[in-house]
Protein backbone atom coordinates (compact mmCIF):
# COMPACT_ATOMS: atom_id res chain seq x y z
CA UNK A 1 0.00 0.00 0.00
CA UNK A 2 1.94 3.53 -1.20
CA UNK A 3 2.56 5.46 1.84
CA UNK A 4 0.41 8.93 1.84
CA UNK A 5 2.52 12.74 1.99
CA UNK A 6 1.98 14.01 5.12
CA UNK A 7 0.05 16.78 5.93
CA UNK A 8 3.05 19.59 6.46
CA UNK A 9 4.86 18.05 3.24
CA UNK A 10 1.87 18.27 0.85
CA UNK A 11 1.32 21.95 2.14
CA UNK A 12 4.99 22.56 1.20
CA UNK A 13 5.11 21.24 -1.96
CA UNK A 14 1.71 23.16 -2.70
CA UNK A 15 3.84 26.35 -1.34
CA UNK A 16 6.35 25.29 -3.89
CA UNK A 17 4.47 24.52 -6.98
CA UNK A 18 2.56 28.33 -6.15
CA UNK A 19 5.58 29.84 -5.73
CA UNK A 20 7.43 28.34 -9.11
CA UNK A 21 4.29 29.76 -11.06
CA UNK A 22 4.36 32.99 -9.26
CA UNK A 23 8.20 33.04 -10.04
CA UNK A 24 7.56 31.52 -13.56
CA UNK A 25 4.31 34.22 -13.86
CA UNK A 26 6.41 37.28 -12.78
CA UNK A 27 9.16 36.01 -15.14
CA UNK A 28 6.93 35.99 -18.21
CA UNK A 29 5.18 39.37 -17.14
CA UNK A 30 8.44 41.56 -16.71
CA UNK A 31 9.84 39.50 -19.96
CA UNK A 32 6.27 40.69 -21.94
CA UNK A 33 6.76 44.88 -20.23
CA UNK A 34 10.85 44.77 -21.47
CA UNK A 35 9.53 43.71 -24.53
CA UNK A 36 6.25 45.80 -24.49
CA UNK A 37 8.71 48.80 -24.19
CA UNK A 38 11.44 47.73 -25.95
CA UNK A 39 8.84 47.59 -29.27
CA UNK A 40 6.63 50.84 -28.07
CA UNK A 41 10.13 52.76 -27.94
CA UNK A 42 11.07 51.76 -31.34
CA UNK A 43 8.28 52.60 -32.67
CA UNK A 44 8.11 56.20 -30.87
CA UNK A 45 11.37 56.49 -32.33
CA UNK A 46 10.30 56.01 -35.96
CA UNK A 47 7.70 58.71 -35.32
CA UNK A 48 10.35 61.05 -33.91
CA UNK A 49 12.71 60.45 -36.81
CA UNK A 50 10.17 61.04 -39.69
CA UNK A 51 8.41 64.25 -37.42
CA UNK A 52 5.04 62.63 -38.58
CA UNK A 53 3.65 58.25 -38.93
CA UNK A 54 6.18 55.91 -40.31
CA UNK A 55 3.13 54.63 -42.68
CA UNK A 56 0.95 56.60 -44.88
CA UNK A 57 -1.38 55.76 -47.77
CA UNK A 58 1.73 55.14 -50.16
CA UNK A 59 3.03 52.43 -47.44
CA UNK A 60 2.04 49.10 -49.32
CA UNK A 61 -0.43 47.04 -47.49
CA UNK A 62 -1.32 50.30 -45.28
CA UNK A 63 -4.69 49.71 -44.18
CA UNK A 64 -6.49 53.08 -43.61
CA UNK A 65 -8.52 53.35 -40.39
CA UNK A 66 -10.94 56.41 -39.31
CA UNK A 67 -11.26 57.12 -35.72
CA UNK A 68 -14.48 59.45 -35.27
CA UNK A 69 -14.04 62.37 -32.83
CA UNK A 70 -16.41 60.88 -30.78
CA UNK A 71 -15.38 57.30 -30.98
CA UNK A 72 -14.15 55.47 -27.22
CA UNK A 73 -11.73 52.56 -26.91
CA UNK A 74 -14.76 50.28 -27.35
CA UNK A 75 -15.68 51.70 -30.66
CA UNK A 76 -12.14 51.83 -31.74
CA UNK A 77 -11.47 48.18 -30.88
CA UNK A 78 -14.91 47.17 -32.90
CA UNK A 79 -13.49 49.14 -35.91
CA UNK A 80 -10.20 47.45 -35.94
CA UNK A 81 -11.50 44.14 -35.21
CA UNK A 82 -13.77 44.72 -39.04
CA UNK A 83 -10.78 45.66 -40.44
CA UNK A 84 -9.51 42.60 -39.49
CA UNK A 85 -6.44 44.19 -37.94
CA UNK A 86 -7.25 42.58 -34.06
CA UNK A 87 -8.62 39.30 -33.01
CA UNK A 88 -9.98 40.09 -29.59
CA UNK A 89 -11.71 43.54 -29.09
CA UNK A 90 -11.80 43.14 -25.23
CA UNK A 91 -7.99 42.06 -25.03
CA UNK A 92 -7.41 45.17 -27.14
CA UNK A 93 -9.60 47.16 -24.47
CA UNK A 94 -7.62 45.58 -21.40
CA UNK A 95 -4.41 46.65 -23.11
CA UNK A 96 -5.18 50.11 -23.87
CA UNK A 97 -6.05 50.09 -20.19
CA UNK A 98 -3.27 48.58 -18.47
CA UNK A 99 -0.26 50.64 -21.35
CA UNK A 100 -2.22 53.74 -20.50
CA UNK A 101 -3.57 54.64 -23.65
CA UNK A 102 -7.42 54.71 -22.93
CA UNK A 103 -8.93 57.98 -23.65
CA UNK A 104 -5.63 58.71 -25.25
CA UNK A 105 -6.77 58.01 -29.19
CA UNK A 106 -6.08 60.51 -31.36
CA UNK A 107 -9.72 61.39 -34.31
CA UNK A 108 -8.44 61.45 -37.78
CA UNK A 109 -6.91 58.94 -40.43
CA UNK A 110 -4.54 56.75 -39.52
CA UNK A 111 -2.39 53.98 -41.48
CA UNK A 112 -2.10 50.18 -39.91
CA UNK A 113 -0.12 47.60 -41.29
CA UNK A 114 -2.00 44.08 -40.94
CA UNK A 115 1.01 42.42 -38.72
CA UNK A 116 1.16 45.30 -36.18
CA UNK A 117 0.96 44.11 -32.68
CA UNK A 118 -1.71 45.58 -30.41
CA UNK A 119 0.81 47.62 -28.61
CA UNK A 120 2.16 48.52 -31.80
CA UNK A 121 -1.00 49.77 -33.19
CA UNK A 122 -2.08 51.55 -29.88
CA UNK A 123 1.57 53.67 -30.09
CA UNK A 124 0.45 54.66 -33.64
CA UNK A 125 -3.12 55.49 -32.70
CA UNK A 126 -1.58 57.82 -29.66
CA UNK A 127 -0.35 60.23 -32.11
CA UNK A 128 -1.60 62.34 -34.24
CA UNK A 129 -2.25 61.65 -37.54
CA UNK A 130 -0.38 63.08 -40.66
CA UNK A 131 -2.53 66.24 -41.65
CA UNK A 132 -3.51 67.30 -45.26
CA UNK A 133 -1.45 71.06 -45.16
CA UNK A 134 -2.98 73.57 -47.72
CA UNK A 135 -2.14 77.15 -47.64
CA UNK A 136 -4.88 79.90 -49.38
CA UNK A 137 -3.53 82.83 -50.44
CA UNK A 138 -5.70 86.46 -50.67
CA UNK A 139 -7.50 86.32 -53.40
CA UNK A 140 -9.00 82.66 -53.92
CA UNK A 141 -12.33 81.82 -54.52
CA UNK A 142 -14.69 79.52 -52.93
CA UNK A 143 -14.22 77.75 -55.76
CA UNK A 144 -10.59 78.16 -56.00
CA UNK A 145 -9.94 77.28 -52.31
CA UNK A 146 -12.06 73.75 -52.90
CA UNK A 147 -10.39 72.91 -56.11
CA UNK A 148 -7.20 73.19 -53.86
CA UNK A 149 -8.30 71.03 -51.47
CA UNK A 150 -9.81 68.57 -53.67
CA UNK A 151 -6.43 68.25 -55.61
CA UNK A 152 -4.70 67.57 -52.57
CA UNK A 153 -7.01 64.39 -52.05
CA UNK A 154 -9.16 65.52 -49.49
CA UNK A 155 -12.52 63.42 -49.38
CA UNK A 156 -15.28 65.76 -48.59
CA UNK A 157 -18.20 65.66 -50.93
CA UNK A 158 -18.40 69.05 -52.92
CA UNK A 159 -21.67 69.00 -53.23
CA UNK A 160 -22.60 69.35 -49.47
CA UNK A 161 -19.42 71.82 -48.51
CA UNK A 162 -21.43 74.14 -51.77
CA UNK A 163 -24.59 73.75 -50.06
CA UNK A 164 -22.94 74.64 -46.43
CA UNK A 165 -21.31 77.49 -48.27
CA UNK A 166 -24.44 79.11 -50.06
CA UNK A 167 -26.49 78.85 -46.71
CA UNK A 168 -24.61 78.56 -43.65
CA UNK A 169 -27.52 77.68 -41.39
CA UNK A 170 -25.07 75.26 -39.10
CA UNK A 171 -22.84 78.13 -38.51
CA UNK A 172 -24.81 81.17 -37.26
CA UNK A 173 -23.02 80.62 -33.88
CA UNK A 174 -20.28 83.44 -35.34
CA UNK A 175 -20.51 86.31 -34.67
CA UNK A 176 -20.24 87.60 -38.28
CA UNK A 177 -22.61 85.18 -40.05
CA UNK A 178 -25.67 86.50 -38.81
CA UNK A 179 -24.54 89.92 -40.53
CA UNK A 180 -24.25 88.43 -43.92
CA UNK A 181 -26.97 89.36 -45.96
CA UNK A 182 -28.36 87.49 -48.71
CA UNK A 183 -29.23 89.20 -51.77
CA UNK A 184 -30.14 88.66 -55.23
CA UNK A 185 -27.06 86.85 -57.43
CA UNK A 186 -25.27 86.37 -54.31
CA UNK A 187 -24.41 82.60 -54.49
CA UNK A 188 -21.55 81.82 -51.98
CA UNK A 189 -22.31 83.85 -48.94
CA UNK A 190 -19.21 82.16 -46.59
CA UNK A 191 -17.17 83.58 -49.59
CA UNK A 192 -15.09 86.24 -48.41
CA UNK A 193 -15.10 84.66 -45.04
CA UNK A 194 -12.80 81.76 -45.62
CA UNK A 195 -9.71 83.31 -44.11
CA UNK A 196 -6.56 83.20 -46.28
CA UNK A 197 -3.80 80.93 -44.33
CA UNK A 198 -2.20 77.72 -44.13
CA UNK A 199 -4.46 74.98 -42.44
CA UNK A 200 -3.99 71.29 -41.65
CA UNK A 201 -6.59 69.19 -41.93
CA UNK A 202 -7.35 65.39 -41.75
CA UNK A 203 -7.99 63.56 -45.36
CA UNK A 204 -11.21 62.37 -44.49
CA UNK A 205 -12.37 65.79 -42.30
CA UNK A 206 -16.20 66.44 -42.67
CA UNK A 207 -17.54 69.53 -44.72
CA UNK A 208 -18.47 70.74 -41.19
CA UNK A 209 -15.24 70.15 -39.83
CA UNK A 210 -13.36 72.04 -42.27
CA UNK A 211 -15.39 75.14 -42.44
CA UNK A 212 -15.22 75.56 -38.76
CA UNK A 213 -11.62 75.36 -38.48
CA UNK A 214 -11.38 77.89 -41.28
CA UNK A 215 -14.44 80.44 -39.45
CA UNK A 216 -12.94 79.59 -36.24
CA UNK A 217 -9.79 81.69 -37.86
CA UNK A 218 -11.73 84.23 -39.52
CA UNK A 219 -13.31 84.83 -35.74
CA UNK A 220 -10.68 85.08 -34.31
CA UNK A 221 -9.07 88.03 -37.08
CA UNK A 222 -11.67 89.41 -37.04
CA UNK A 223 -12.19 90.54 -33.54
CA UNK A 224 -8.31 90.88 -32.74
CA UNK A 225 -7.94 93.52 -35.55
CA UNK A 226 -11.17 95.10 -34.00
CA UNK A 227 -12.45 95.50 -37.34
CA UNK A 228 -16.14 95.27 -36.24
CA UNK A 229 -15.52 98.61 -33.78
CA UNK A 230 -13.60 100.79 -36.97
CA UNK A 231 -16.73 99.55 -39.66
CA UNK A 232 -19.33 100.63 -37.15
CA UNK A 233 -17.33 103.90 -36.49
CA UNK A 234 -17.26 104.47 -40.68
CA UNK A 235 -21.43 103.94 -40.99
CA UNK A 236 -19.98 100.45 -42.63
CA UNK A 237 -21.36 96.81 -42.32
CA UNK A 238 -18.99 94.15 -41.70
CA UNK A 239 -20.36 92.63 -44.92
CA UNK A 240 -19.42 95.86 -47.04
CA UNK A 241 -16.23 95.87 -45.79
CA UNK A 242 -15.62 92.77 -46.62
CA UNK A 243 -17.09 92.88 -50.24
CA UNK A 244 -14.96 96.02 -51.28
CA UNK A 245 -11.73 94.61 -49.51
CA UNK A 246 -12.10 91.64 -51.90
CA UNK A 247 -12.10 94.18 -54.33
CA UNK A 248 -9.09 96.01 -53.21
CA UNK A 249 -7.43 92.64 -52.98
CA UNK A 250 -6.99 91.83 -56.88
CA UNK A 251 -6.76 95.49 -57.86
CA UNK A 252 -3.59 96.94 -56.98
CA UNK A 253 -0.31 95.81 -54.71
CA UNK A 254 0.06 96.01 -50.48
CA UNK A 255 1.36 99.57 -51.05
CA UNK A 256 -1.43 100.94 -53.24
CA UNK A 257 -4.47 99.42 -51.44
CA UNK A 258 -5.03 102.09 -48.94
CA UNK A 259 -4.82 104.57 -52.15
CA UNK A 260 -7.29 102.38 -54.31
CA UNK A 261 -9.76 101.96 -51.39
CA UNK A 262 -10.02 105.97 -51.01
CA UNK A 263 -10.90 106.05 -54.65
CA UNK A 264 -13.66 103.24 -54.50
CA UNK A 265 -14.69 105.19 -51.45
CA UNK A 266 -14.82 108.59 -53.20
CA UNK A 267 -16.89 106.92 -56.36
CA UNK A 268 -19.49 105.54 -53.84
CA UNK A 269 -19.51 108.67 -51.74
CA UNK A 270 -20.43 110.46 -55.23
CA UNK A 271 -22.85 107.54 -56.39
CA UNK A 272 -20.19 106.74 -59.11
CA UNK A 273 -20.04 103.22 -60.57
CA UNK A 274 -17.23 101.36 -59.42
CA UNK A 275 -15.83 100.39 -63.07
CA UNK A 276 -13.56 97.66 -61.37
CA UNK A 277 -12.25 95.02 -64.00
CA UNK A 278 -11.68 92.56 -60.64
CA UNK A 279 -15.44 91.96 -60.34
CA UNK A 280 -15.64 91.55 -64.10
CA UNK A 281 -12.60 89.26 -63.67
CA UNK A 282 -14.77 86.92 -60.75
CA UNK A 283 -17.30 86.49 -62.89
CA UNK A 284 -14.73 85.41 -65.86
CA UNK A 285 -12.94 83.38 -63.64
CA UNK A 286 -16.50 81.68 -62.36
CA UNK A 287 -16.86 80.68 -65.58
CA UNK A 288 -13.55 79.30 -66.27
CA UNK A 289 -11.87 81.86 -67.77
CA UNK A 290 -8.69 83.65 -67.51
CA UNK A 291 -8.60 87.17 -65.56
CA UNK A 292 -7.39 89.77 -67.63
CA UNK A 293 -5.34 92.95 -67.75
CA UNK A 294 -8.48 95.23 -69.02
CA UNK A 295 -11.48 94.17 -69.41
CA UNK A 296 -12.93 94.33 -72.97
CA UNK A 297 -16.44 95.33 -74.22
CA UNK A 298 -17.56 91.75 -75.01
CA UNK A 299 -16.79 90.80 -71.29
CA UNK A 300 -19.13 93.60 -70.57
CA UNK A 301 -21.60 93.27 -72.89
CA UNK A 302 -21.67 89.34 -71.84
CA UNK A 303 -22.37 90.37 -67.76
CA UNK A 304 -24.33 93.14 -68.50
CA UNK A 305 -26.76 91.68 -66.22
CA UNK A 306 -25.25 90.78 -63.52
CA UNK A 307 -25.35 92.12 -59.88
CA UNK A 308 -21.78 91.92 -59.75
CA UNK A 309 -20.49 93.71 -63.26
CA UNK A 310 -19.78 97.08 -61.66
CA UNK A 311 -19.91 98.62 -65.09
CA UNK A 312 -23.35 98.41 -65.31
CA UNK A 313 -24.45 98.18 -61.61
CA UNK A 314 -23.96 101.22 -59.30
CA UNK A 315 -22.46 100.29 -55.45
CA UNK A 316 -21.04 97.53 -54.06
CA UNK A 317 -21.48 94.13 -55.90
CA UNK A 318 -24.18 91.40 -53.72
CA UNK A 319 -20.87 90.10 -51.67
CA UNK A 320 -17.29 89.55 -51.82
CA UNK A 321 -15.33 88.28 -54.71
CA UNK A 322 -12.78 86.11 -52.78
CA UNK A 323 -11.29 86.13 -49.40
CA UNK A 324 -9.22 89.55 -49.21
CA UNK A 325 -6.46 89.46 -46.54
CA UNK A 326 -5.42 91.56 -43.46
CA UNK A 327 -4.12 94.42 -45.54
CA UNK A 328 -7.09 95.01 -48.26
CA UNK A 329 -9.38 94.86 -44.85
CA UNK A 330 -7.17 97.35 -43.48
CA UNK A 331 -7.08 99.45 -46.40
CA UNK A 332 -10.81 99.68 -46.60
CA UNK A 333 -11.15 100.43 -42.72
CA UNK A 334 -7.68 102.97 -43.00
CA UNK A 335 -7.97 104.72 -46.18
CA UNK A 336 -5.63 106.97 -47.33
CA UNK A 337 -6.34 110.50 -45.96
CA UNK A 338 -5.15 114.29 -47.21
CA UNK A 339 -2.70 113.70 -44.23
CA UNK A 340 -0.85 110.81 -45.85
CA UNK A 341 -2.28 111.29 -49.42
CA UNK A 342 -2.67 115.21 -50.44
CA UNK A 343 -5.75 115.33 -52.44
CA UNK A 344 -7.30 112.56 -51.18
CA UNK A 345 -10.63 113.20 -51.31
CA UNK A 346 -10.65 114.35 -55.23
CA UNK A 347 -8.97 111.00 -56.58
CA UNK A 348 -11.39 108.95 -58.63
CA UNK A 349 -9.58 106.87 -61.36
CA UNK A 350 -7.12 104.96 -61.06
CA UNK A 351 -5.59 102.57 -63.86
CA UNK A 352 -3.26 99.87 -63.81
CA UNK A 353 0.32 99.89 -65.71
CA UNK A 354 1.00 96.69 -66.30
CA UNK A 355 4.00 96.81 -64.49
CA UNK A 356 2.60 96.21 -60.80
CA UNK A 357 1.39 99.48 -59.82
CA UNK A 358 -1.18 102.13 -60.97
CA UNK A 359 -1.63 105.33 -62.27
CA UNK A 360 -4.07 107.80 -59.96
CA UNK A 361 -6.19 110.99 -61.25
């Protein structure tokens, strides 16, 4: 008959099996977190060394992913488990957890390869994502602006950023669109409130998103220059301003501007048609024409009838041409005075050389 442990030996050799997985346990777990950050730093590194994701859409075998603004760790792990980049949603969950990356995610478009770790893929999902950079300059278009970003491979639909643009219901929460007034052959009224700059945005950003982070820069221009105090100080709306600085914009250089908005200001002040060959230009260039140097009678004869020939339409045109920049604002707030321009008030032609400046009478 085989002998039976004793009590206090069976107790020790259940101490020792417990202890050998504890030891074997704490083993594997400090061999995984050497690893864990052995792989997380490496891959840090290759986001330090390129200033931006090691992978990108040209990466072969990238696999895009879109984290929402609003999406949590659960929702994230559900979308990478359909792109079949993760197995196990709630191991993915755990993990973000226990690396300290939950709540950490960054919205926007990021690139995955298929054999990424889940540590690997959490580092990469931690940072931002590369941005689409596009820089407006004064003077663009609606048009112009979303051909830009279009080109760049942005994936907005056009159709719903024109409607957005033509009626900006969603974004009466600014202070200026309120103020713009719709009239008659006005089609774009956010045009001439898409402030000229250099923006980053994400490949996939919504129509909504993109507009605000363009207004949220007009805003913010637009009260630091205090331009809302001067226009209400001149008898102005913010929306005239605006419409004859887009004006000023495309008709003369930086130097001239305060000069060329004094002499749209004296033609007004006299009920003078404004005669400028930049609106005639817009409506060219709306078409898909080339501006030109001086406008000729069949260009006139063409847009007779509309709003926003000044040839044949007295005042301002229905809105602004493009998005005019801080010094055609400026220019149209500041005019040139007698002080700093003798004569001032009596200047009401101007005409353009063809060399960069203009000729004043």
């Amino acid at each position: 008959m085989p002998r039976r442990l004793s009590k206090p030996v069976f107790v020790l050799l259940v101490i020792v099996v417990i202890m050998a997985g504890a030891l074997i346990g704490f083993n594997f777990g400090y061999r995984y977190v050497r690893n864990q950050d052995e792989r997380l730093e490496s891959l840090k590194r290759q986001f330090d060394e390129h200033g931006s994701a090691p992978y990108n859409k040209d990466t072969p075998g990238a696999v895009e992913v879109y984290v929402r603004q609003q999406f949590d760790t659960e929702d994230i792990a559900e979308m990478l488990k359909d792109e079949g980049l993760i197995e196990n949603t709630l191991a993915f969950e755990i993990l973000s957890k226990f690396n300290g990356f939950d709540g950490q995610y960054r919205y926007g478009t990021h690139y995955l390869l298929p054999d990424m770790s889940y540590d690997e893929i959490m580092v990469v999902l931690t940072n931002e994502p590369d941005p689409v950079t596009i820089t407006f300059i004064e003077g663009m278009t609606y048009n112009q602006m979303k051909k830009k970003m279009l080109d760049a491979g942005m994936r907005f639909n056009p159709d719903l950023l024109d409607a957005m643009v033509r009626r900006p219901y969603l974004f009466t929460d600014y202070s200026f669109v309120p103020q713009i007034e719709s009239k008659p052959g006005r089609e774009w009224l956010l045009q001439g409130y898409l402030w000229p700059d250099t923006y980053q945005f994400d490949i996939n950003a919504t129509e909504q998103q993109i507009l605000r982070m363009i207004l949220n820069n007009t805003e913010r221009h637009l009260r630091l220059g205090g331009y809302y105090e001067r226009a209400e100080r001149l008898g102005m709306t913010l929306d005239e301003v605006m419409t004859l600085a887009s004006i000023v914009q495309v008709e003369g250089n930086l130097v001239e501007m305060p000069k060329i908005a004094k002499v749209f200001q004296n033609r007004i002040d006299r009920e003078m048609m404004l005669q400028s060959c930049a609106t005639v230009n817009y409506l060219r260039t709306e078409d898909g024409l080339k501006p030109v140097l001086w406008v000729q009678n069949d260009d006139l004869r063409k847009y007779s009838n509309n709003a926003y020939n000044t040839y044949s339409h007295s005042g301002l045109p229905p809105g602004p041409i493009n998005s005019p920049g801080t010094v055609a604002i400026e220019a149209v707030l500041w005019p040139a005075t007698a002080r700093t321009w003798p004569g001032a008030d009596e200047y009401l032609y101007f005409v353009a050389t063809g060399k960069g400046t203009s000729d004043f009478s």
